[in-house]
C-alpha atoms as a PDB file:
ATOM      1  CA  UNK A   1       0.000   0.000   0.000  1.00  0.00           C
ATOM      2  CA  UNK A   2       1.276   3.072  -0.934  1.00  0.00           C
ATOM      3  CA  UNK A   3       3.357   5.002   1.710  1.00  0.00           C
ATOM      4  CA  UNK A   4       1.210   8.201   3.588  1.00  0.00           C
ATOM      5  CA  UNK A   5       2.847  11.232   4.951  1.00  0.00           C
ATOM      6  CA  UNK A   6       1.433  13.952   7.436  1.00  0.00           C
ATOM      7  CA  UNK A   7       3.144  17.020   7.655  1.00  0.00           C
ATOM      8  CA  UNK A   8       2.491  19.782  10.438  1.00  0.00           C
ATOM      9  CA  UNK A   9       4.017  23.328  10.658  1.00  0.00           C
ATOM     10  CA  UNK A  10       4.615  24.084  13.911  1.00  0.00           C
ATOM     11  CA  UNK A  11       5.433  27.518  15.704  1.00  0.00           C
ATOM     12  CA  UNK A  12       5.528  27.809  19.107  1.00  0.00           C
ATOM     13  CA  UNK A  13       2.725  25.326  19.807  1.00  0.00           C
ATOM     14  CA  UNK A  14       3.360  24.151  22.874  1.00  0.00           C
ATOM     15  CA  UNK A  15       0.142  24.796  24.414  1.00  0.00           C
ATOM     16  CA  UNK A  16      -1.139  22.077  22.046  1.00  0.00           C
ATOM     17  CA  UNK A  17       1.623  19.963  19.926  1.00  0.00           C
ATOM     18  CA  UNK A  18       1.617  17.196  22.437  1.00  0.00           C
ATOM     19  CA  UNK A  19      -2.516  16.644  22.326  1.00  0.00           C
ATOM     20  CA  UNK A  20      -2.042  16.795  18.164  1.00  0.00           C
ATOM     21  CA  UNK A  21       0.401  14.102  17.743  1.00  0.00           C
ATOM     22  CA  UNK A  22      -0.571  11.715  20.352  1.00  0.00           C
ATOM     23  CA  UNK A  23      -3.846  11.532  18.087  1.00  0.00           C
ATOM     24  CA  UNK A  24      -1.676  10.998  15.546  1.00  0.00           C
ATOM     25  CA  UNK A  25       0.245   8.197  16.554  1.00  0.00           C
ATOM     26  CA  UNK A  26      -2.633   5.784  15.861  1.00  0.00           C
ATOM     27  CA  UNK A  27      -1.770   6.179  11.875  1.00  0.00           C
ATOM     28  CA  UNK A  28       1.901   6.040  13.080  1.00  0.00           C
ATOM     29  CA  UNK A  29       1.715   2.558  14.332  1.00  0.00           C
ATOM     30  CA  UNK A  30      -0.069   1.962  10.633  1.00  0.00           C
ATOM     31  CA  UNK A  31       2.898   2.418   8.283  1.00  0.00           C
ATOM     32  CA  UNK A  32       2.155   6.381   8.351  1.00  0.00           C
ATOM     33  CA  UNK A  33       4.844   9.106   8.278  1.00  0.00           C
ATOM     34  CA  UNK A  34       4.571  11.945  11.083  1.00  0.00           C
ATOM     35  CA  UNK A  35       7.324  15.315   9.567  1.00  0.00           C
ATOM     36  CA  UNK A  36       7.270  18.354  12.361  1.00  0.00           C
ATOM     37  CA  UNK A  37       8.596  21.137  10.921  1.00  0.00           C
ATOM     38  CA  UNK A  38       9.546  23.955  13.391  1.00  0.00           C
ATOM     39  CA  UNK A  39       9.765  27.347  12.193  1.00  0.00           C
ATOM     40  CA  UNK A  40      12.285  28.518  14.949  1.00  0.00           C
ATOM     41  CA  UNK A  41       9.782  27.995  18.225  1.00  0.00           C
ATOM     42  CA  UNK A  42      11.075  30.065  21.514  1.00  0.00           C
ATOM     43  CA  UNK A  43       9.448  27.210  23.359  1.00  0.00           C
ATOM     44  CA  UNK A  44       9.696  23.758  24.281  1.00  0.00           C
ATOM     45  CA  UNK A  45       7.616  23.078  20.827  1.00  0.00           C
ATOM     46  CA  UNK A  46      10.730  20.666  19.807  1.00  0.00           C
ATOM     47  CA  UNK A  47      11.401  18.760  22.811  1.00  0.00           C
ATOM     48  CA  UNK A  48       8.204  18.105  23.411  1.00  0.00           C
ATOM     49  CA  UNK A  49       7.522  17.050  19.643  1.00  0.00           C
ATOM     50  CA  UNK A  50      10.972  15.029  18.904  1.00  0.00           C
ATOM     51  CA  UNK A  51      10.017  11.471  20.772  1.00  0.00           C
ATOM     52  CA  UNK A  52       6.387  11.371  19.300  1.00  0.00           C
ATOM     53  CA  UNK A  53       7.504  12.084  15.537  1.00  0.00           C
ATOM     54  CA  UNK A  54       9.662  10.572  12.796  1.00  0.00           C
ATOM     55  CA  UNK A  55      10.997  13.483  11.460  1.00  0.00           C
ATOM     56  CA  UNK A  56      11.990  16.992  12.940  1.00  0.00           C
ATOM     57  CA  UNK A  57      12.416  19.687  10.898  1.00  0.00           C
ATOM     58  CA  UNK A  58      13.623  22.818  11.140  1.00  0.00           C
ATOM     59  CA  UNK A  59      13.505  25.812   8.542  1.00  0.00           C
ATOM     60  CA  UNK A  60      12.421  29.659   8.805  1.00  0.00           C
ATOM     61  CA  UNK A  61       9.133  30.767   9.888  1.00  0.00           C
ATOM     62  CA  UNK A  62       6.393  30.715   7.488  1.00  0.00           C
ATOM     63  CA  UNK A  63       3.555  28.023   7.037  1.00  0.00           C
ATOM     64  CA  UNK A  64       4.295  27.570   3.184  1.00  0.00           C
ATOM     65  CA  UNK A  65       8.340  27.037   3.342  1.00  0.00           C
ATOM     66  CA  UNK A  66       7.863  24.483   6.246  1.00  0.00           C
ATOM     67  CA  UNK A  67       5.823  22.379   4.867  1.00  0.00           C
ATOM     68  CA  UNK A  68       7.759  22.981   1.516  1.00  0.00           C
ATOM     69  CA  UNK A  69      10.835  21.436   3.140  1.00  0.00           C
ATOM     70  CA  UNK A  70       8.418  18.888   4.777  1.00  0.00           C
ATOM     71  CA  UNK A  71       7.545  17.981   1.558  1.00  0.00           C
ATOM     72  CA  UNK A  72      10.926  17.399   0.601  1.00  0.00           C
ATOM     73  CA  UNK A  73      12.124  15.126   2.911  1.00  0.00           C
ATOM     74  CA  UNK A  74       8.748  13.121   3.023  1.00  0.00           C
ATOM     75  CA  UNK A  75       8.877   9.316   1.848  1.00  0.00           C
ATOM     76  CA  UNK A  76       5.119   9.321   1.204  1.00  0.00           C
ATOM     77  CA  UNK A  77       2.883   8.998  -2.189  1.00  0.00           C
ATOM     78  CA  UNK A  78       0.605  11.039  -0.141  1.00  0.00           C
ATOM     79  CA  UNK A  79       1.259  14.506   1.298  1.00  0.00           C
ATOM     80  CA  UNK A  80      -1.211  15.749   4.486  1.00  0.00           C
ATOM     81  CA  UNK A  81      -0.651  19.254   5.409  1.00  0.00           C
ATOM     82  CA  UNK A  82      -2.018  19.299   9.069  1.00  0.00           C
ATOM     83  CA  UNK A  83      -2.114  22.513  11.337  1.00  0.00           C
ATOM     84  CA  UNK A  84      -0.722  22.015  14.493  1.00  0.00           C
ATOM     85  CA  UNK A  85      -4.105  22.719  16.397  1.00  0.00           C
ATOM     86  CA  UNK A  86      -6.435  20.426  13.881  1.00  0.00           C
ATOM     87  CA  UNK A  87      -7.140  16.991  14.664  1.00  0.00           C
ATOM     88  CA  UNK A  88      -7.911  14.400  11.952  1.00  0.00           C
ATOM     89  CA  UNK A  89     -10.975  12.450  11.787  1.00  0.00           C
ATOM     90  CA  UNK A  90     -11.943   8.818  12.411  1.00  0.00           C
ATOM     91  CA  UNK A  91     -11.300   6.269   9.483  1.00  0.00           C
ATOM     92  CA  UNK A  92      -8.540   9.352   7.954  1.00  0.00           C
ATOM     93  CA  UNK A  93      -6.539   6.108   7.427  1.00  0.00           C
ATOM     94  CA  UNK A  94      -8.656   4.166   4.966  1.00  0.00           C
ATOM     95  CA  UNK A  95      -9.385   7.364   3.355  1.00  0.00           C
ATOM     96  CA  UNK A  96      -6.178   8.391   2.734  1.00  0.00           C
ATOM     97  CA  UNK A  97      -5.020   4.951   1.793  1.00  0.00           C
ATOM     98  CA  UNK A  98      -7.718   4.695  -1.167  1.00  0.00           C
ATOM     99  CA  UNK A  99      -6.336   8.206  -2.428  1.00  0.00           C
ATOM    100  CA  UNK A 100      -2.983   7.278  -2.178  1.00  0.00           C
ATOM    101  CA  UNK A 101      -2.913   5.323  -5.044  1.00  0.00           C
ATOM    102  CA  UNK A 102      -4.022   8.055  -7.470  1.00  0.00           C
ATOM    103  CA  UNK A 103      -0.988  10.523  -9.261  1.00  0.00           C
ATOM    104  CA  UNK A 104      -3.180  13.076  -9.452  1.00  0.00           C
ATOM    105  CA  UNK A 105      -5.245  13.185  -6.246  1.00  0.00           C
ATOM    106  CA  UNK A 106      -5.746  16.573  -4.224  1.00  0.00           C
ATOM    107  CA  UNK A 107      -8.482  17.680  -1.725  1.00  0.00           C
ATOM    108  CA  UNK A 108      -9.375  18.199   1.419  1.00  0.00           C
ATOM    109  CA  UNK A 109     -11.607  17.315   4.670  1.00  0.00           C
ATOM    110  CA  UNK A 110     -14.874  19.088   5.722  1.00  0.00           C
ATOM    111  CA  UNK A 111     -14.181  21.574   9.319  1.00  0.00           C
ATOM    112  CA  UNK A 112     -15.976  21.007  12.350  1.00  0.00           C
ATOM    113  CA  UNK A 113     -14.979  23.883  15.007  1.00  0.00           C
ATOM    114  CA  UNK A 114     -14.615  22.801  18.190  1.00  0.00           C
ATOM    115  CA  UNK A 115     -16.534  25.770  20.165  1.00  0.00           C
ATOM    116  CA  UNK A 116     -19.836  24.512  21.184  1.00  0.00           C
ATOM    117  CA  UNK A 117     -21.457  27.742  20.722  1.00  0.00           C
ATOM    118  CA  UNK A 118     -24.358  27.682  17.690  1.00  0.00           C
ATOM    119  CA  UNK A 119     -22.611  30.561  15.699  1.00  0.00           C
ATOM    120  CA  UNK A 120     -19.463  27.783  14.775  1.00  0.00           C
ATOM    121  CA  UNK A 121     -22.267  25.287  13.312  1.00  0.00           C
ATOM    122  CA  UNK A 122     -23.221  28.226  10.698  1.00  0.00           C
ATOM    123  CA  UNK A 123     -19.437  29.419  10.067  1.00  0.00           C
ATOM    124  CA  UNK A 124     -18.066  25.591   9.417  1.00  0.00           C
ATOM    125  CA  UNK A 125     -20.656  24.766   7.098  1.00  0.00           C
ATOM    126  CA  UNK A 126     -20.492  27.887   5.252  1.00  0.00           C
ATOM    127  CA  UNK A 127     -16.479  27.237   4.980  1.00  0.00           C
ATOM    128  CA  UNK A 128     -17.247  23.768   3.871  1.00  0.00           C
ATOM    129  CA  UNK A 129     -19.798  24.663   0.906  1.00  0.00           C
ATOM    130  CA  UNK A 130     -17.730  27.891  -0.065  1.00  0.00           C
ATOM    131  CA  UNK A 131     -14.721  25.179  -0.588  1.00  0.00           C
ATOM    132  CA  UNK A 132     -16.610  22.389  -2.256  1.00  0.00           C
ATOM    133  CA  UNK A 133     -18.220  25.786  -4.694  1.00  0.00           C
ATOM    134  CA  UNK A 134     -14.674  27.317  -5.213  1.00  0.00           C
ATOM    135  CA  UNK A 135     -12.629  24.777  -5.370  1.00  0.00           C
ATOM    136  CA  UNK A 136     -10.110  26.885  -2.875  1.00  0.00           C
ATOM    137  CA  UNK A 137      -9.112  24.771   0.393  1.00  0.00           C
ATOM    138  CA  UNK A 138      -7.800  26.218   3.625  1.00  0.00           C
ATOM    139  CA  UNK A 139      -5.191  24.582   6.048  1.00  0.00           C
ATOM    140  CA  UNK A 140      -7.567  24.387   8.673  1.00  0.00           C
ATOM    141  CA  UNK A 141      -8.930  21.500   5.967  1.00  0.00           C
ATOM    142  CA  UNK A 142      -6.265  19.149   5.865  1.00  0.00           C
ATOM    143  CA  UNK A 143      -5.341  19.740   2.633  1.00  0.00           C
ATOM    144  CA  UNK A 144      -3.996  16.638   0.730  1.00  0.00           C
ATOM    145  CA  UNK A 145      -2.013  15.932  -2.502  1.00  0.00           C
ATOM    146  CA  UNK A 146       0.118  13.445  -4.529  1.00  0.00           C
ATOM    147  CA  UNK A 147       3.333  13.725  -3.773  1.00  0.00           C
ATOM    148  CA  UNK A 148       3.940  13.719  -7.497  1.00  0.00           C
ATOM    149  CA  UNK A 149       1.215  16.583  -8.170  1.00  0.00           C
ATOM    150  CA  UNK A 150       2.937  18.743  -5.421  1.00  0.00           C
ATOM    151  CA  UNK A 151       6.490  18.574  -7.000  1.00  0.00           C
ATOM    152  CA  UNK A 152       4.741  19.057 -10.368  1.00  0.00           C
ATOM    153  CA  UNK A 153       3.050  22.753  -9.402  1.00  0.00           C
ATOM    154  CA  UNK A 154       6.198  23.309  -7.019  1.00  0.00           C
ATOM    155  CA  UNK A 155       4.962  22.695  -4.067  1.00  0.00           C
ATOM    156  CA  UNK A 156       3.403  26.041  -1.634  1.00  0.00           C
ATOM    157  CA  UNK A 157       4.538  29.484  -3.083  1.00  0.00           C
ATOM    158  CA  UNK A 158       6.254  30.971  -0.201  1.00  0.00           C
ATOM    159  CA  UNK A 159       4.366  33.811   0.351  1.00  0.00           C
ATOM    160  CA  UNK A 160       3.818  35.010   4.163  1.00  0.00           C
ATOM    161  CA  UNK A 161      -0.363  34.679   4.178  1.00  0.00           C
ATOM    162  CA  UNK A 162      -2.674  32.967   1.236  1.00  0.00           C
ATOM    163  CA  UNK A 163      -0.611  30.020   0.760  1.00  0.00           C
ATOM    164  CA  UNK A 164      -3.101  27.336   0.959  1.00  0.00           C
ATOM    165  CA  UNK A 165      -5.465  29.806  -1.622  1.00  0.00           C
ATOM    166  CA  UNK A 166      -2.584  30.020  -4.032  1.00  0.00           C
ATOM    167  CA  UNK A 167      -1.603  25.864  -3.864  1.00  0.00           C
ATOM    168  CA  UNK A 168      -5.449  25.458  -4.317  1.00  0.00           C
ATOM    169  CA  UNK A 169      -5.604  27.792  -7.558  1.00  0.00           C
ATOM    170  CA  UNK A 170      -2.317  25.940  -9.045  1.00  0.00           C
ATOM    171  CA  UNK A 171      -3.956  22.372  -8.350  1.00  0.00           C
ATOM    172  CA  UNK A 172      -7.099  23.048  -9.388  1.00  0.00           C
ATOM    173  CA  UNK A 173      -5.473  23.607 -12.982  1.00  0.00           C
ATOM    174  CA  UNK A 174      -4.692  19.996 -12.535  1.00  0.00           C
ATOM    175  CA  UNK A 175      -7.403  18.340 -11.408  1.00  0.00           C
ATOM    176  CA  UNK A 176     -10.855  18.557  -9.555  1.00  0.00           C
ATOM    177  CA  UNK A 177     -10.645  18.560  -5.830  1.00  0.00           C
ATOM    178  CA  UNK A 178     -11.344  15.730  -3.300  1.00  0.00           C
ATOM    179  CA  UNK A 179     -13.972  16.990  -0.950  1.00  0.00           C
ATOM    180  CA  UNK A 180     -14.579  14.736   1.847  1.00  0.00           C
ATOM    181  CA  UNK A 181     -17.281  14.608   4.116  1.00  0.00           C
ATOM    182  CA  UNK A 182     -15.066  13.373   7.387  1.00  0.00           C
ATOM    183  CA  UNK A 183     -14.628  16.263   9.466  1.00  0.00           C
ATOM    184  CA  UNK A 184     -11.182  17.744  10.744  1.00  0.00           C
ATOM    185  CA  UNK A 185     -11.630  19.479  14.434  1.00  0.00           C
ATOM    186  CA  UNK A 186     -10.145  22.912  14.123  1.00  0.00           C
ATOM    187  CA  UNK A 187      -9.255  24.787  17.249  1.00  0.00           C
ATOM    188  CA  UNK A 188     -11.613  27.861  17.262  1.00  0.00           C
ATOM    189  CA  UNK A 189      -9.365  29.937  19.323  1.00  0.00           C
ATOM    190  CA  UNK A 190      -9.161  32.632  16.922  1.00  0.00           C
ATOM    191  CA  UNK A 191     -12.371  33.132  16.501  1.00  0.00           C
ATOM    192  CA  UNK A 192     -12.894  33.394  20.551  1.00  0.00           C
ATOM    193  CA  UNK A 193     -10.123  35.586  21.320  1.00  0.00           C
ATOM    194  CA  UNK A 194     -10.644  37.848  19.118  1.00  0.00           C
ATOM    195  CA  UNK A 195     -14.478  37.893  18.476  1.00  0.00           C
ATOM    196  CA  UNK A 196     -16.659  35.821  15.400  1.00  0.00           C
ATOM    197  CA  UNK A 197     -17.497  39.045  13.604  1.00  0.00           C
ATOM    198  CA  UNK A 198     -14.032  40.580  13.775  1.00  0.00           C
ATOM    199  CA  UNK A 199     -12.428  37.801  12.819  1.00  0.00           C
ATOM    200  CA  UNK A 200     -15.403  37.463   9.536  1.00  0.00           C
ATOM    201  CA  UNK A 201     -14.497  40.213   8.648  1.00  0.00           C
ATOM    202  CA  UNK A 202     -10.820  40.103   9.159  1.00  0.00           C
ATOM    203  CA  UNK A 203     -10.473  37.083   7.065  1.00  0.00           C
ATOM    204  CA  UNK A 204     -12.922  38.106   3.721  1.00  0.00           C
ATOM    205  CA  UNK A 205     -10.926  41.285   3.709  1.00  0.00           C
ATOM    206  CA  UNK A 206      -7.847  39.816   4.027  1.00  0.00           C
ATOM    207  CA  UNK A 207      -8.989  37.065   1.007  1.00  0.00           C
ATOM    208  CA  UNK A 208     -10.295  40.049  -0.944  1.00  0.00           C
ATOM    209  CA  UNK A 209      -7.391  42.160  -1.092  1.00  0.00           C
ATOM    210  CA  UNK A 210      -5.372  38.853  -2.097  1.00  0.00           C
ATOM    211  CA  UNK A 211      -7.967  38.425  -4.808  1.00  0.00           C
ATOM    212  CA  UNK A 212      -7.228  41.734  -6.317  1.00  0.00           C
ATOM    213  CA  UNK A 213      -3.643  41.091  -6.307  1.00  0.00           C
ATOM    214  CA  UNK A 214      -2.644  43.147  -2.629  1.00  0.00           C
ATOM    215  CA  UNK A 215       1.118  42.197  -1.637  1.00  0.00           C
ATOM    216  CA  UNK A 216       0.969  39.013   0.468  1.00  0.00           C
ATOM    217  CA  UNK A 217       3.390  41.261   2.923  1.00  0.00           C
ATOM    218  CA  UNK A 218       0.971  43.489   3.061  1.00  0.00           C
ATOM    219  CA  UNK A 219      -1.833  41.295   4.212  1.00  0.00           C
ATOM    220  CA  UNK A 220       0.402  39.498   6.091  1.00  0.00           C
ATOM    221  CA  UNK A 221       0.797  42.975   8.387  1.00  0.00           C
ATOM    222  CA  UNK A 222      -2.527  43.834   8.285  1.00  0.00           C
ATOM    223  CA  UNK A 223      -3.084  40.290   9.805  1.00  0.00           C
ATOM    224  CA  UNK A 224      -0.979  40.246  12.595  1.00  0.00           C
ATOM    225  CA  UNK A 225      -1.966  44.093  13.532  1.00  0.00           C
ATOM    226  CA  UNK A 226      -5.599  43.156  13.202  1.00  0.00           C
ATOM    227  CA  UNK A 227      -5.167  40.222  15.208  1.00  0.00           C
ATOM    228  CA  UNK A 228      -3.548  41.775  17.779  1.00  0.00           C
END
């Protein structure tokens, strides 16, 4: 069966790296490949990831060059881009496993937020259907992709904000998108520390402006001032 790899960008994630990959070492113990890469973490982010992975990787901050050089060193057919704070969902395994054996596979899971408050129900199915309608995946989705297709579009442009929306444009040149109806829990943190609305509006503007061709710096400041 052909060889799966899960690959998490990790940045001071202490609070929550330990929780992520003992759910992860399930698939482990299955033939599947767990890459950390740390993107310079002030923490204890590595220590506390090194005994629980196979592979622990270091480059410069940014989501799309870590999991770029994940990508590089990764044995698998199968490439899983996995945020730090997501969790994968039952049966990811024999999912994964049937896609594995396609060249030109790419996709992603549904969301499910893990506030319990009403207001998440509305905003992960409206992220799910806006995917499935676009074609454009986020991280928080788990994307996934050939190992082969990856290489062939180059992999994440290494841009400081947008990378999963500009992978998702180049792949969906290549083929249609994946969509699966298992759900990856997302950490809703964002939207709680900083408000639902806020962050709404935070994100569409931030989307926008990289829709009419705004410098991914740019955004990428606006973000983190925004944020707070």
């Amino acid at each position: 069966m052909s060889k799966i790899s899960i690959i998490i960008p990790a940045l001071n994630e202490s609070g929550c790296i330990v929780d992520s990959l003992l759910a992860l070492q399930g698939l482990r113990q299955q033939g599947v490949e767990l890459i950390v890469v740390d993107g310079g973490s002030d923490d204890n982010t590595r220590d506390l990831a090194q005994p629980m992975v196979d592979l622990l990787l270091s480059s410069a901050a940014g989501r799309g060059r870590q999991m770029n050089v994940g990508a590089k060193r990764a044995e698998g057919c199968l490439l899983v881009f996995l945020h730090a704070d997501c969790r994968l969902p039952d049966g990811a395994y024999q999912l994964l496993a049937k896609l594995s054996k396609d060249d030109h596979v790419w996709g992603r899971f549904d969301v499910r937020l893990d506030g319990s408050k009403r207001v998440f129900r509305l905003i992960e199915t409206l992220m799910n259907w806006r995917s499935r309608l676009s074609g454009i995946m986020t991280g928080d989705q788990a994307i996934f992709v050939s190992a082969r297709l990856f290489a062939k579009v180059a992999g994440f442009p290494e841009i400081p904000l947008m990378e999963d929306i500009a992978l998702s444009r180049k792949l969906k040149r290549q083929n249609t998108a994946v969509c699966l109806h298992s759900r990856v829990l997302s950490s809703s943190r964002r939207w709680q520390q900083n408000g639902v609305l806020r962050t709404i509006l935070l994100m569409w503007g931030l989307r926008l402006g990289y829709f009419f061709n705004v410098d991914p710096v740019r955004l990428a400041k606006k973000y983190r001032h925004d944020r707070g």
